[in-house]
C-alpha atoms as a PDB file:
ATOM      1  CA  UNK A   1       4.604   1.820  -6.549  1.00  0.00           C
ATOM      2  CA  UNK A   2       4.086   2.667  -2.313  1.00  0.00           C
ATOM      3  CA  UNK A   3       3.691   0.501   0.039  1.00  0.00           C
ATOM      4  CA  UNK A   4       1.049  -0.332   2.536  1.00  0.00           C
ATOM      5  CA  UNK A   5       2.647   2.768   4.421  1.00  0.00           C
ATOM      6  CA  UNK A   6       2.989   5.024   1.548  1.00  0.00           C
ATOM      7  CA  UNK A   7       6.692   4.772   1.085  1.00  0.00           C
ATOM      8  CA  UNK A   8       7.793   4.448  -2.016  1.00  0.00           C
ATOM      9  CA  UNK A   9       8.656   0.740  -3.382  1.00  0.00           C
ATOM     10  CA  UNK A  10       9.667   0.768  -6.746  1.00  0.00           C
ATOM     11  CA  UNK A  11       9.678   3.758 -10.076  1.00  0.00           C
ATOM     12  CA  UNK A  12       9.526   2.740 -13.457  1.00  0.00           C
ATOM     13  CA  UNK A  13       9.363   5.527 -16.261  1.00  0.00           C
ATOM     14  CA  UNK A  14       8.105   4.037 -19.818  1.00  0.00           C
ATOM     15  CA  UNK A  15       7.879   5.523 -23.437  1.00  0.00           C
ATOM     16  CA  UNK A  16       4.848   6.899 -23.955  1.00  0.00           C
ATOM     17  CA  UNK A  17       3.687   4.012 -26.584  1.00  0.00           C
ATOM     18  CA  UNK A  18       3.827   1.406 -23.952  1.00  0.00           C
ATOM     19  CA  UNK A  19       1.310   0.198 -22.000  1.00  0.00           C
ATOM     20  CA  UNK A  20       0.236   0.462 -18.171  1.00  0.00           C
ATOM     21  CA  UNK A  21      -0.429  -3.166 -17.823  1.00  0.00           C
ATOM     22  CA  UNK A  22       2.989  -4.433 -19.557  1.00  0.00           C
ATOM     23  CA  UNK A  23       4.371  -1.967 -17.843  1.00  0.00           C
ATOM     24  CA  UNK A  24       3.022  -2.328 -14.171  1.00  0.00           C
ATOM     25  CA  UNK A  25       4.027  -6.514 -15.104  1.00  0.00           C
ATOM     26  CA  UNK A  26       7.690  -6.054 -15.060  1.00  0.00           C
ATOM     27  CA  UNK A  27       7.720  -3.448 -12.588  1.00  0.00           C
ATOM     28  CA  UNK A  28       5.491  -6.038  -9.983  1.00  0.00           C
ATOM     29  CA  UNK A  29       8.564  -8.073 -10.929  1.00  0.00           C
ATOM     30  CA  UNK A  30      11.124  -5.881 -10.251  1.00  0.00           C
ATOM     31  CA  UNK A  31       9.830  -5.110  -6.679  1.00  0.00           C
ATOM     32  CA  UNK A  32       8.752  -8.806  -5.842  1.00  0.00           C
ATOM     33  CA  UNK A  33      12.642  -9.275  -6.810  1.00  0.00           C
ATOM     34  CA  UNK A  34      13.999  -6.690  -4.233  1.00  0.00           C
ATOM     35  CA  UNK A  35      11.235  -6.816  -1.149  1.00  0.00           C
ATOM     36  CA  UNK A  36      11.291 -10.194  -0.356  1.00  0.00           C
ATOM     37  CA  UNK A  37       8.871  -9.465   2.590  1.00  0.00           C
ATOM     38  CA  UNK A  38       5.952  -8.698   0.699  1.00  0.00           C
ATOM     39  CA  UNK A  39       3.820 -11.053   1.357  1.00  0.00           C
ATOM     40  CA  UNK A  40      -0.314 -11.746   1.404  1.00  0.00           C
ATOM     41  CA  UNK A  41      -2.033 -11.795   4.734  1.00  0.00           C
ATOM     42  CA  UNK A  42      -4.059 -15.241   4.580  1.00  0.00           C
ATOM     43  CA  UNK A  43      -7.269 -15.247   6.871  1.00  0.00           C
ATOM     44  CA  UNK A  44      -9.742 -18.320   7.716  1.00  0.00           C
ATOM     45  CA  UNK A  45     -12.301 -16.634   7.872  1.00  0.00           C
ATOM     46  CA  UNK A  46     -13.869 -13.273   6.108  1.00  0.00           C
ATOM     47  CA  UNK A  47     -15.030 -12.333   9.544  1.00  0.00           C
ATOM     48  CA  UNK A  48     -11.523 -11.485  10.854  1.00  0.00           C
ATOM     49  CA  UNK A  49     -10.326  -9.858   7.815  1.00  0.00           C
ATOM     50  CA  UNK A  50     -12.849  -7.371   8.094  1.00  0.00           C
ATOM     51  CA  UNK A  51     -12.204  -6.862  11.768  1.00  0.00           C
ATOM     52  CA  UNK A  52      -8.705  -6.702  11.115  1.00  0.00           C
ATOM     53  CA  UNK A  53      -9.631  -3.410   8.308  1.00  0.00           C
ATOM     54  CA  UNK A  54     -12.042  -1.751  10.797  1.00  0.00           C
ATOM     55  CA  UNK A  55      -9.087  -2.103  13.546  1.00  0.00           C
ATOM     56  CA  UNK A  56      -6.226  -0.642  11.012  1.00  0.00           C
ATOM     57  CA  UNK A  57      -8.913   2.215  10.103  1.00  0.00           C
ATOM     58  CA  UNK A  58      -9.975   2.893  14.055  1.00  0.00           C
ATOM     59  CA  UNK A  59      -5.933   3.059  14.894  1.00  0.00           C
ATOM     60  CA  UNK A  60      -5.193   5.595  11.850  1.00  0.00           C
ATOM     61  CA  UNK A  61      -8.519   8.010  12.424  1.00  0.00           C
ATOM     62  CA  UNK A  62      -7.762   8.040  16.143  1.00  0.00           C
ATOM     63  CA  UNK A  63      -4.176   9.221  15.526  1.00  0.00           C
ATOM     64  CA  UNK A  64      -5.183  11.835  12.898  1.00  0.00           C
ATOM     65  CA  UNK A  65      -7.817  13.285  15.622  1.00  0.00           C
ATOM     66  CA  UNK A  66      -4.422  13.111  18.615  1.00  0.00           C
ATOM     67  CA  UNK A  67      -2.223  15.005  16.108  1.00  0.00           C
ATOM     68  CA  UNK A  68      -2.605  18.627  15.589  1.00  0.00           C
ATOM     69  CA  UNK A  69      -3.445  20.322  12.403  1.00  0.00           C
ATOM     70  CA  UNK A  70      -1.130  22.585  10.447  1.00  0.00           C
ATOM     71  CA  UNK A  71      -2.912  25.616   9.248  1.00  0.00           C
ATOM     72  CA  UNK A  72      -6.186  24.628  10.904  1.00  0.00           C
ATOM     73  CA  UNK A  73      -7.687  26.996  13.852  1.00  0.00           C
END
């Protein structure tokens, strides 16, 4: 399990009879337990979530046009 930033959160390696969903349960658990931070963003309105997606989205594209590309050019 990553994070909002990609960084990893939480590993849980399972027998191959058991199931993604019991196993994603305890492992939600497990991280819950240890990143007591996580927490849901609560908007008013649907409005300013939306604006708040297009905003994260317009920050990460314009820093991925800033930074140069390995292998490119």
């Amino acid at each position: 399990m990553v994070g909002p930033l990609g960084l990893l959160l939480g590993v849980m390696v399972t027998a191959a009879d058991v199931g993604d969903r019991a196993a994603a349960h305890i492992l939600l658990e497990q991280v819950a337990a240890a990143h007591h931070r996580l927490a849901r963003d609560f908007e008013r309105r649907i409005a300013s979530a939306e604006e708040t997606i297009y905003w994260s989205m317009a920050a990460l594209m314009t820093r991925r046009l800033v930074r140069p590309h390995r292998g490119r050019g």
